[in-house]
PDB file of N, CA and C in Angstrom:
ATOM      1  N   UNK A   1      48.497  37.545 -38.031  1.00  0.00           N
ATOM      2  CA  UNK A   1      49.107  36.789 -39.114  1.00  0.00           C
ATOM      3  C   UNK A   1      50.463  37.400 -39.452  1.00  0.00           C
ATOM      4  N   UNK A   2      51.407  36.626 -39.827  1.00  0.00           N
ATOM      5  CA  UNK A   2      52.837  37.264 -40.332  1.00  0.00           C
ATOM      6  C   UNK A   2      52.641  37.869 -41.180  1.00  0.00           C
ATOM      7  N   UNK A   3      53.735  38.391 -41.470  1.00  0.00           N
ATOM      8  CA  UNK A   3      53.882  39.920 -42.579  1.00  0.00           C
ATOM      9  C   UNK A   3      54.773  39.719 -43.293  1.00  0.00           C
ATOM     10  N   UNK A   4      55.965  38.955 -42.690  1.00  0.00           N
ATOM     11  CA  UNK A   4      57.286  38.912 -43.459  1.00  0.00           C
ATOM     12  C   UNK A   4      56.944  37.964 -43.673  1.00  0.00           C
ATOM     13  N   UNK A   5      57.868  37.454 -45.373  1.00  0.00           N
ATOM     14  CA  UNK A   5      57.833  36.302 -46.503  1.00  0.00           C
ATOM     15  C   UNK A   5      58.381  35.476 -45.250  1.00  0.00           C
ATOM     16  N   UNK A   6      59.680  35.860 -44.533  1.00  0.00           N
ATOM     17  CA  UNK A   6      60.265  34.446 -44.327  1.00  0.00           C
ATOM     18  C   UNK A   6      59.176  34.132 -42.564  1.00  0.00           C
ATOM     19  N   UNK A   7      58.586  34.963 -42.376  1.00  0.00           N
ATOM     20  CA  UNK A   7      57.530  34.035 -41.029  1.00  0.00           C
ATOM     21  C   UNK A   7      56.373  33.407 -41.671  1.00  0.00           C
ATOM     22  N   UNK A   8      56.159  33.790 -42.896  1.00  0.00           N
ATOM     23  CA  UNK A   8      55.060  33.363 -43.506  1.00  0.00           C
ATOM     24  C   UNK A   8      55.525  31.689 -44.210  1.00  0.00           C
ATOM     25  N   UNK A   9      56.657  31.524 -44.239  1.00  0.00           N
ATOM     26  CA  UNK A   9      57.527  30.431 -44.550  1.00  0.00           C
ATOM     27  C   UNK A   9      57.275  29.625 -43.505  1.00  0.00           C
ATOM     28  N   UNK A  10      58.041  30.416 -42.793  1.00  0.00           N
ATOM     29  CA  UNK A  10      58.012  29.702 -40.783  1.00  0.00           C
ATOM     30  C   UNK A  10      56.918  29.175 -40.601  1.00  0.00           C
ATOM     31  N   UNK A  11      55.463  29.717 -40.545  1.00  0.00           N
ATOM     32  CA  UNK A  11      54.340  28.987 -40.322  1.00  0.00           C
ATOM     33  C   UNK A  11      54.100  28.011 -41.123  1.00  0.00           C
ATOM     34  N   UNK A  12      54.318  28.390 -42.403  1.00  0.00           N
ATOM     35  CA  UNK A  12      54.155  27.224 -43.530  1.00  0.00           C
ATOM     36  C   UNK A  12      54.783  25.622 -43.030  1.00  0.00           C
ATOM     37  N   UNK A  13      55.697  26.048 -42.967  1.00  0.00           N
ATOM     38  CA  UNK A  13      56.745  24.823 -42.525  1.00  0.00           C
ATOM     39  C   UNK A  13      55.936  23.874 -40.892  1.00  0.00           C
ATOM     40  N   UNK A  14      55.397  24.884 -39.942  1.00  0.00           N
ATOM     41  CA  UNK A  14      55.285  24.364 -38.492  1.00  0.00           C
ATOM     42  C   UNK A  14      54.181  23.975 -38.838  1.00  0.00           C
ATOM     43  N   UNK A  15      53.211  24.201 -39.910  1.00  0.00           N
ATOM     44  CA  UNK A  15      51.719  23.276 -40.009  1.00  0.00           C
ATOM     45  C   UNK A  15      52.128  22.195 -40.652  1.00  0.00           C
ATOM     46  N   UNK A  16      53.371  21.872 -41.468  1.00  0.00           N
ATOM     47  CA  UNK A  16      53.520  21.008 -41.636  1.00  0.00           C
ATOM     48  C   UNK A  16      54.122  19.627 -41.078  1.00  0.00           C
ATOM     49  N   UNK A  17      55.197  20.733 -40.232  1.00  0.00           N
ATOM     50  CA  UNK A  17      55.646  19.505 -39.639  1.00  0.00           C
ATOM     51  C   UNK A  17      54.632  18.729 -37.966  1.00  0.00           C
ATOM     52  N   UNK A  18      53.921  20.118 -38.312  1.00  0.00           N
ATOM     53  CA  UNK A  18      52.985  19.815 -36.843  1.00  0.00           C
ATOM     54  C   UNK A  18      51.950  18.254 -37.595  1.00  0.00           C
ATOM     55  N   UNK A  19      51.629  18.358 -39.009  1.00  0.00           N
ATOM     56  CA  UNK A  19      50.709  17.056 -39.185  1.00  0.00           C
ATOM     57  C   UNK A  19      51.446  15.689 -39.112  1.00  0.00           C
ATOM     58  N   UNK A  20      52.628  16.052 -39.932  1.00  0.00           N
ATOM     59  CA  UNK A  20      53.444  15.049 -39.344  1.00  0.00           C
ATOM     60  C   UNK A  20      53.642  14.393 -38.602  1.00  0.00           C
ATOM     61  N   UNK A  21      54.434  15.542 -37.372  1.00  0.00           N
ATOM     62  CA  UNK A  21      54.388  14.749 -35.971  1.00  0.00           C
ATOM     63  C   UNK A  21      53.050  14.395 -35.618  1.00  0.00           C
ATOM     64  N   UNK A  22      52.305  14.577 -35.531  1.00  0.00           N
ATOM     65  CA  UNK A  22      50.613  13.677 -35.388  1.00  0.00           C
ATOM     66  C   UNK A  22      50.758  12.746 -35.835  1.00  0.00           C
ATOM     67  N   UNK A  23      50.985  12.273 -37.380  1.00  0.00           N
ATOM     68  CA  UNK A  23      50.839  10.823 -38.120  1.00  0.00           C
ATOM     69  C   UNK A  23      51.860  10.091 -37.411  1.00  0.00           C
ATOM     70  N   UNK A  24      52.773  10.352 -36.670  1.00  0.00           N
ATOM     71  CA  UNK A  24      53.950   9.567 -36.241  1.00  0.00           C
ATOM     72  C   UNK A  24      53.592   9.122 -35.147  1.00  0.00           C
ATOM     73  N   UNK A  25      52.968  10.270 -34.277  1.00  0.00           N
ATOM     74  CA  UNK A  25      52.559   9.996 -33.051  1.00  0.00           C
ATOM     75  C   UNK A  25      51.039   8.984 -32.856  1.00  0.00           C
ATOM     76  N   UNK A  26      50.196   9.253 -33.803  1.00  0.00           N
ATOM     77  CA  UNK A  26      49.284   8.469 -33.781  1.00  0.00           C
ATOM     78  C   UNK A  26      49.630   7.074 -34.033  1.00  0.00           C
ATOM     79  N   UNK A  27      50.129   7.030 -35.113  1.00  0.00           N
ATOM     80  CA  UNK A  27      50.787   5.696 -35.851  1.00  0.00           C
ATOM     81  C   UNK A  27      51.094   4.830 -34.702  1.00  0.00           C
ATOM     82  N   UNK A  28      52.459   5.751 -33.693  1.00  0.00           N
ATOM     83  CA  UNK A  28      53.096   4.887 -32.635  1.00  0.00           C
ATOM     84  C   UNK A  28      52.341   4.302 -31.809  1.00  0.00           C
ATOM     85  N   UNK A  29      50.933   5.285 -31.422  1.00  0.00           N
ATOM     86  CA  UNK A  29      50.205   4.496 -30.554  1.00  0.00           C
ATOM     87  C   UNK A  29      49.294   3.457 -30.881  1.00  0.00           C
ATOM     88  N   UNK A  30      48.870   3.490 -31.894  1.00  0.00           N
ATOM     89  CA  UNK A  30      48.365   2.518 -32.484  1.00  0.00           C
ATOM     90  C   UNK A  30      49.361   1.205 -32.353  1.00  0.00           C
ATOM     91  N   UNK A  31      50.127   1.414 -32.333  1.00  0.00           N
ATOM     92  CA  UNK A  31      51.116  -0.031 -32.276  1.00  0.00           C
ATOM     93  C   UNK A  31      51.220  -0.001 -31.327  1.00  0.00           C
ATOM     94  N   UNK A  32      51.506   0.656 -30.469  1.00  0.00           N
ATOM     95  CA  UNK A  32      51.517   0.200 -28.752  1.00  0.00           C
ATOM     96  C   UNK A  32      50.496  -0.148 -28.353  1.00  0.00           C
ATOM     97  N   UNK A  33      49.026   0.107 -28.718  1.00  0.00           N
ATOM     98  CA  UNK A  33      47.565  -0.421 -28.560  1.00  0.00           C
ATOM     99  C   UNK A  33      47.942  -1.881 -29.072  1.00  0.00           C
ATOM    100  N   UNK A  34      47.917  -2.117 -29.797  1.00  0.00           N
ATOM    101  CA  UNK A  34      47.865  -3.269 -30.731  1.00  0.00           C
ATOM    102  C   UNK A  34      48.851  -4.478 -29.757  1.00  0.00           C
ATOM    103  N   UNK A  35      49.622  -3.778 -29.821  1.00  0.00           N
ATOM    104  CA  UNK A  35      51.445  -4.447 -29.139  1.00  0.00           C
ATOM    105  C   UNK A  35      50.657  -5.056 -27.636  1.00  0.00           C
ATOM    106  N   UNK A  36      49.383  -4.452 -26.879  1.00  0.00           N
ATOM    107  CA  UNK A  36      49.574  -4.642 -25.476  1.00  0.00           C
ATOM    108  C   UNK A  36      48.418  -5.698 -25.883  1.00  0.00           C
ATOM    109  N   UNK A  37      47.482  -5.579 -26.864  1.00  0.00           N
ATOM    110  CA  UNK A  37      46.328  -6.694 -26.955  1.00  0.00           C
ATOM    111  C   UNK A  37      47.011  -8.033 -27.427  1.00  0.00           C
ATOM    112  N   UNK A  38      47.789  -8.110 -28.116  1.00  0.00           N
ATOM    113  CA  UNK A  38      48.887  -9.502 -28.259  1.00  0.00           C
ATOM    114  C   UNK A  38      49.105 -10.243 -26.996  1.00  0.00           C
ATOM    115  N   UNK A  39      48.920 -11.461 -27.390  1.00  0.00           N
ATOM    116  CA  UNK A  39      49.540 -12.313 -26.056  1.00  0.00           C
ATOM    117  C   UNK A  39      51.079 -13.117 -26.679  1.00  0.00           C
ATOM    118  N   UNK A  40      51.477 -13.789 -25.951  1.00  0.00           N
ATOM    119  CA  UNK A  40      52.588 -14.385 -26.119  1.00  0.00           C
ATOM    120  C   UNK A  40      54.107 -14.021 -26.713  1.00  0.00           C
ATOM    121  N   UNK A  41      54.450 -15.234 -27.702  1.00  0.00           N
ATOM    122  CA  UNK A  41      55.442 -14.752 -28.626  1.00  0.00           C
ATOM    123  C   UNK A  41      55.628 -14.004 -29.404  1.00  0.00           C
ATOM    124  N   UNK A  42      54.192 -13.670 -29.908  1.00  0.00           N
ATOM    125  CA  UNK A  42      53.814 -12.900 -30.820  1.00  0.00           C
ATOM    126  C   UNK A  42      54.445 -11.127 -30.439  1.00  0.00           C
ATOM    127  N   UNK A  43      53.920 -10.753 -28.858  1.00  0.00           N
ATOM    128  CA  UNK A  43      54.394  -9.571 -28.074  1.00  0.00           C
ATOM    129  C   UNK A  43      55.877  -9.594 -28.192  1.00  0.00           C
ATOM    130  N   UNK A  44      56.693 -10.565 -28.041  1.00  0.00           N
ATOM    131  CA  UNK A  44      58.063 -10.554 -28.316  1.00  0.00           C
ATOM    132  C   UNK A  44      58.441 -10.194 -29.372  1.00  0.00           C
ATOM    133  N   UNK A  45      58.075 -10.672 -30.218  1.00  0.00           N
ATOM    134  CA  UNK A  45      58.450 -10.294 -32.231  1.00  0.00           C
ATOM    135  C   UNK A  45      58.029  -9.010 -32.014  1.00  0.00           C
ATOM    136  N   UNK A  46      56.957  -8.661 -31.833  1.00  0.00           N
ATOM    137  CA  UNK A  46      56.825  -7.246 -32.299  1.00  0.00           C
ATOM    138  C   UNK A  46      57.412  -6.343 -31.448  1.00  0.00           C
ATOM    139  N   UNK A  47      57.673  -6.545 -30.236  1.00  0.00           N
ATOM    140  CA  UNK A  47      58.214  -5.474 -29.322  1.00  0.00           C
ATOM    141  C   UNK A  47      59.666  -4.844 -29.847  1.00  0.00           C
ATOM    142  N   UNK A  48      60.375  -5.110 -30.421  1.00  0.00           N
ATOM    143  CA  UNK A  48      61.824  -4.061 -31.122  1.00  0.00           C
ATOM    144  C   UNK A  48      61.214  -3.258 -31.751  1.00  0.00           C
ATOM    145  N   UNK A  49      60.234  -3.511 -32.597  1.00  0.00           N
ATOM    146  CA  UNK A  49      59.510  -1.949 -33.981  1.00  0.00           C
ATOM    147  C   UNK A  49      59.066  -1.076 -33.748  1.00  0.00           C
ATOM    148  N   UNK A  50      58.094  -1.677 -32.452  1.00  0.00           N
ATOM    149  CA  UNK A  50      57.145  -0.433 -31.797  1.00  0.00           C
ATOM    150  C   UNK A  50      58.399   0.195 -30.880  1.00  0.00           C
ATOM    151  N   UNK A  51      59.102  -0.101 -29.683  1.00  0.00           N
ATOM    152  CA  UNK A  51      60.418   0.160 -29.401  1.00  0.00           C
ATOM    153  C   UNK A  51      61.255   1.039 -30.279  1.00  0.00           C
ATOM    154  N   UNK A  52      61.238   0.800 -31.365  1.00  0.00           N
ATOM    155  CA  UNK A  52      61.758   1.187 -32.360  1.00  0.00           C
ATOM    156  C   UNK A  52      61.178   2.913 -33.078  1.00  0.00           C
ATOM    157  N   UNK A  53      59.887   3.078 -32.889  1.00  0.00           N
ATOM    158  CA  UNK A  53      58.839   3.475 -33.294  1.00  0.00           C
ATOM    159  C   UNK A  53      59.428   4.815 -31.905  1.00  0.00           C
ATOM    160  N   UNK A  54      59.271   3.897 -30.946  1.00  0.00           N
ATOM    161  CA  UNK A  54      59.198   5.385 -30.162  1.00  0.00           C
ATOM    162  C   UNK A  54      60.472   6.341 -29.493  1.00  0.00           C
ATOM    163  N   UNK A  55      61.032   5.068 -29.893  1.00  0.00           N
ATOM    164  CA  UNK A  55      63.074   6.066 -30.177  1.00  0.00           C
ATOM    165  C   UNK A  55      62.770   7.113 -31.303  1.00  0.00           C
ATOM    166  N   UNK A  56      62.395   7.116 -32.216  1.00  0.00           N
ATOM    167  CA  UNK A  56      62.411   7.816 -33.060  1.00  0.00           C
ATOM    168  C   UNK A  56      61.669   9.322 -33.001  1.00  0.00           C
ATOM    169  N   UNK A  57      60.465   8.903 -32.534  1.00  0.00           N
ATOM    170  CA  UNK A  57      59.366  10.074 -31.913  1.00  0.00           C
ATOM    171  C   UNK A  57      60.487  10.703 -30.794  1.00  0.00           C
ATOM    172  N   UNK A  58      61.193  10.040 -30.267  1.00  0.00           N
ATOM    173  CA  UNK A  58      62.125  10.639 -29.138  1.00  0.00           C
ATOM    174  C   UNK A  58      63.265  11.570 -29.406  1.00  0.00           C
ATOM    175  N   UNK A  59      63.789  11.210 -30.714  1.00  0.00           N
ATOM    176  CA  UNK A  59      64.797  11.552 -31.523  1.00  0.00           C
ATOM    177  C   UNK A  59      63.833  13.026 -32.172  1.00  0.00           C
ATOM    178  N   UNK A  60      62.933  12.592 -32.525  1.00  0.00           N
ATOM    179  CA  UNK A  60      62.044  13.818 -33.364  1.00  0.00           C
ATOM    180  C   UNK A  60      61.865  14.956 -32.479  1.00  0.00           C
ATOM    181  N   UNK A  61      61.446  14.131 -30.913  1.00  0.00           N
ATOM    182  CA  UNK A  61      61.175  15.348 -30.603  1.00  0.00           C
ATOM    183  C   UNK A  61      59.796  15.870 -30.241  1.00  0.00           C
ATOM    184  N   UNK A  62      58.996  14.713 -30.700  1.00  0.00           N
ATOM    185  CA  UNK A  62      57.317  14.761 -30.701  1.00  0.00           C
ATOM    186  C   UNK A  62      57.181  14.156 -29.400  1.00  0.00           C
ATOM    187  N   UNK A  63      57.951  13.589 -28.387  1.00  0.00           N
ATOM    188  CA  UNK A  63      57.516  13.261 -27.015  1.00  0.00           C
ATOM    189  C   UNK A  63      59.460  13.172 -26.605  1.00  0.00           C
ATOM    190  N   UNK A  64      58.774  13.819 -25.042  1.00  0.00           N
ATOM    191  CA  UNK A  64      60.132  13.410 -24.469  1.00  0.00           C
ATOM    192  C   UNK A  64      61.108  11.665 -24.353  1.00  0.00           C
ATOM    193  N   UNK A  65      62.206  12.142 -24.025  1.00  0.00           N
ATOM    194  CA  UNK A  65      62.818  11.332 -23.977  1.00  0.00           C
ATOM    195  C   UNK A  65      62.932  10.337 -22.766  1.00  0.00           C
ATOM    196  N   UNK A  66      62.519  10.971 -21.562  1.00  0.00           N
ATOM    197  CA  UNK A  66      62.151  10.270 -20.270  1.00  0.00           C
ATOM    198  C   UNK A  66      60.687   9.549 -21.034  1.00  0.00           C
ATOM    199  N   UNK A  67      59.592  10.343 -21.342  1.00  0.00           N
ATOM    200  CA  UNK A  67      58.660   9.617 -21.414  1.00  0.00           C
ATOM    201  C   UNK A  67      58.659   8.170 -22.237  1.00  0.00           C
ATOM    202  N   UNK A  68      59.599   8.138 -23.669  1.00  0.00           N
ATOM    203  CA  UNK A  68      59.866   6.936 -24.591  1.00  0.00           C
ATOM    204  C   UNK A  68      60.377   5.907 -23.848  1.00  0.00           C
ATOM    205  N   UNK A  69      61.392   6.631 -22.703  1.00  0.00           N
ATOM    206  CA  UNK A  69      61.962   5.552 -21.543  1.00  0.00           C
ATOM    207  C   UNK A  69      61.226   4.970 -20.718  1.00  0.00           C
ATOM    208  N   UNK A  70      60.051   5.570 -20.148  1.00  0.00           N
ATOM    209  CA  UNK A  70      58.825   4.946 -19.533  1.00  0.00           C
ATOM    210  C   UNK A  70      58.242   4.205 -20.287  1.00  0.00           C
ATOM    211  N   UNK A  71      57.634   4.489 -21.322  1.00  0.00           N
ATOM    212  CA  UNK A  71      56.726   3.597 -22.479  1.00  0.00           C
ATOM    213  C   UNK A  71      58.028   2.162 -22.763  1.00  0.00           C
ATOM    214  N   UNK A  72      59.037   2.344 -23.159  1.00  0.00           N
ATOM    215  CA  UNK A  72      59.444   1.200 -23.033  1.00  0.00           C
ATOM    216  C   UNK A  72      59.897   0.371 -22.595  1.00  0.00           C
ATOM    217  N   UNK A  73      59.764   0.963 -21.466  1.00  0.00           N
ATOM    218  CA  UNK A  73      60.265   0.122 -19.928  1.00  0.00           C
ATOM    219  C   UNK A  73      58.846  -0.645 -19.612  1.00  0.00           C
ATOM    220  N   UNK A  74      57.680  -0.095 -19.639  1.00  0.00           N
ATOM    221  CA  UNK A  74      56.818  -0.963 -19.432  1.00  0.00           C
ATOM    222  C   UNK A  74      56.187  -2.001 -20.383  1.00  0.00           C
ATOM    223  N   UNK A  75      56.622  -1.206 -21.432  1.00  0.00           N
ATOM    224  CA  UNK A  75      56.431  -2.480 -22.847  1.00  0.00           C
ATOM    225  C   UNK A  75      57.332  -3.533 -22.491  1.00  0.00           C
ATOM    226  N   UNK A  76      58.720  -3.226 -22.118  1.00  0.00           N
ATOM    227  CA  UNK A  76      59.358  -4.669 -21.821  1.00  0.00           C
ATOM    228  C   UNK A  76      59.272  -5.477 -20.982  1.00  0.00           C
ATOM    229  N   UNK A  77      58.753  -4.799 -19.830  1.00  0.00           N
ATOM    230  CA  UNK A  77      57.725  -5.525 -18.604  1.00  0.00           C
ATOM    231  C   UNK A  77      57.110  -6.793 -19.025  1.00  0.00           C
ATOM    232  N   UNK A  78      55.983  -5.917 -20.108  1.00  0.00           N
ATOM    233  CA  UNK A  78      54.906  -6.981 -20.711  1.00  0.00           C
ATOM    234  C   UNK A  78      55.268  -7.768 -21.466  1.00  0.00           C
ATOM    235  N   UNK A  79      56.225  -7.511 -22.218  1.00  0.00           N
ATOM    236  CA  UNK A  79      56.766  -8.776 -23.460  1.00  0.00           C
ATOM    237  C   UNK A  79      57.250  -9.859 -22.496  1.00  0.00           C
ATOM    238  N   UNK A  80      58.607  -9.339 -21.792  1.00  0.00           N
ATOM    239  CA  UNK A  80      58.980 -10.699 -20.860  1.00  0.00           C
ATOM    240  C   UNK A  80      58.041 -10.949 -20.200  1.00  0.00           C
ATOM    241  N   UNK A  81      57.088 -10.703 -19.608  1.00  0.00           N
ATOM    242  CA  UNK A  81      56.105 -11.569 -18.504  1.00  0.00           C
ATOM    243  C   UNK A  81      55.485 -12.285 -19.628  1.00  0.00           C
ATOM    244  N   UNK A  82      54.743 -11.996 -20.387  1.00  0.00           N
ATOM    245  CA  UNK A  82      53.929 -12.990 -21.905  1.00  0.00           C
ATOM    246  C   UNK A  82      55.264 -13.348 -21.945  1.00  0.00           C
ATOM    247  N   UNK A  83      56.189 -13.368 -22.050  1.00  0.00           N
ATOM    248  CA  UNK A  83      57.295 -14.912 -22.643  1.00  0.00           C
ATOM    249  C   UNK A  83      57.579 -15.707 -21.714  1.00  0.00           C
ATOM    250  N   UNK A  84      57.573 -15.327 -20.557  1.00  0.00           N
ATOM    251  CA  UNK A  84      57.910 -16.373 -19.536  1.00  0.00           C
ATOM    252  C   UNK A  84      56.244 -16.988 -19.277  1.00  0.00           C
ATOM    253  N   UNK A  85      55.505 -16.322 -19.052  1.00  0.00           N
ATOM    254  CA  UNK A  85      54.270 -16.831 -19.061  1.00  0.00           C
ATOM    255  C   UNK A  85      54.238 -18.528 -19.442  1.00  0.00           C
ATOM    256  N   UNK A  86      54.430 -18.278 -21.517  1.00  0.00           N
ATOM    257  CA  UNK A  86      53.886 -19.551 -22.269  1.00  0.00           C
ATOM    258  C   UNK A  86      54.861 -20.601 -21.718  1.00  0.00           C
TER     259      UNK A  86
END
């Protein structure tokens, strides 16, 4: 366990931001779950937020930035195929 006030800070701070990044990260996937059970137009409307959702996690820092580029490269896969689909 730390000794010094300011590592004892330091940890303070990394359990916090560690729950954080969880609620963000969970959150996101939950919408990308959600986002892939949608059919149609509906996948279109929502695809910028969740998109949106995981720029940010990318920006944060809670997942790489190649990986947000994969996740939304294949999210846009699926939106345009459900739009050209209907």
């Amino acid at each position: 366990m730390a000794n010094h006030s300011a590592t004892k800070k330091d940890a303070r701070q990394a359990a916090k931001r560690t729950i954080r990044n969880k609620y963000y990260g969970k959150t996101t996937r939950n919408a990308i779950r959600d986002l892939k059970a949608t059919e149609g137009s509906a996948m279109g409307e929502q695809f910028p937020k969740v998109a949106a959702m995981i720029d940010k996690l990318a920006k944060r820092k809670v997942i790489h930035k190649n990986k947000a580029a994969n996740l939304k490269s294949k999210l846009a896969k699926k939106a345009n195929a459900a739009k050209a689909a209907k």
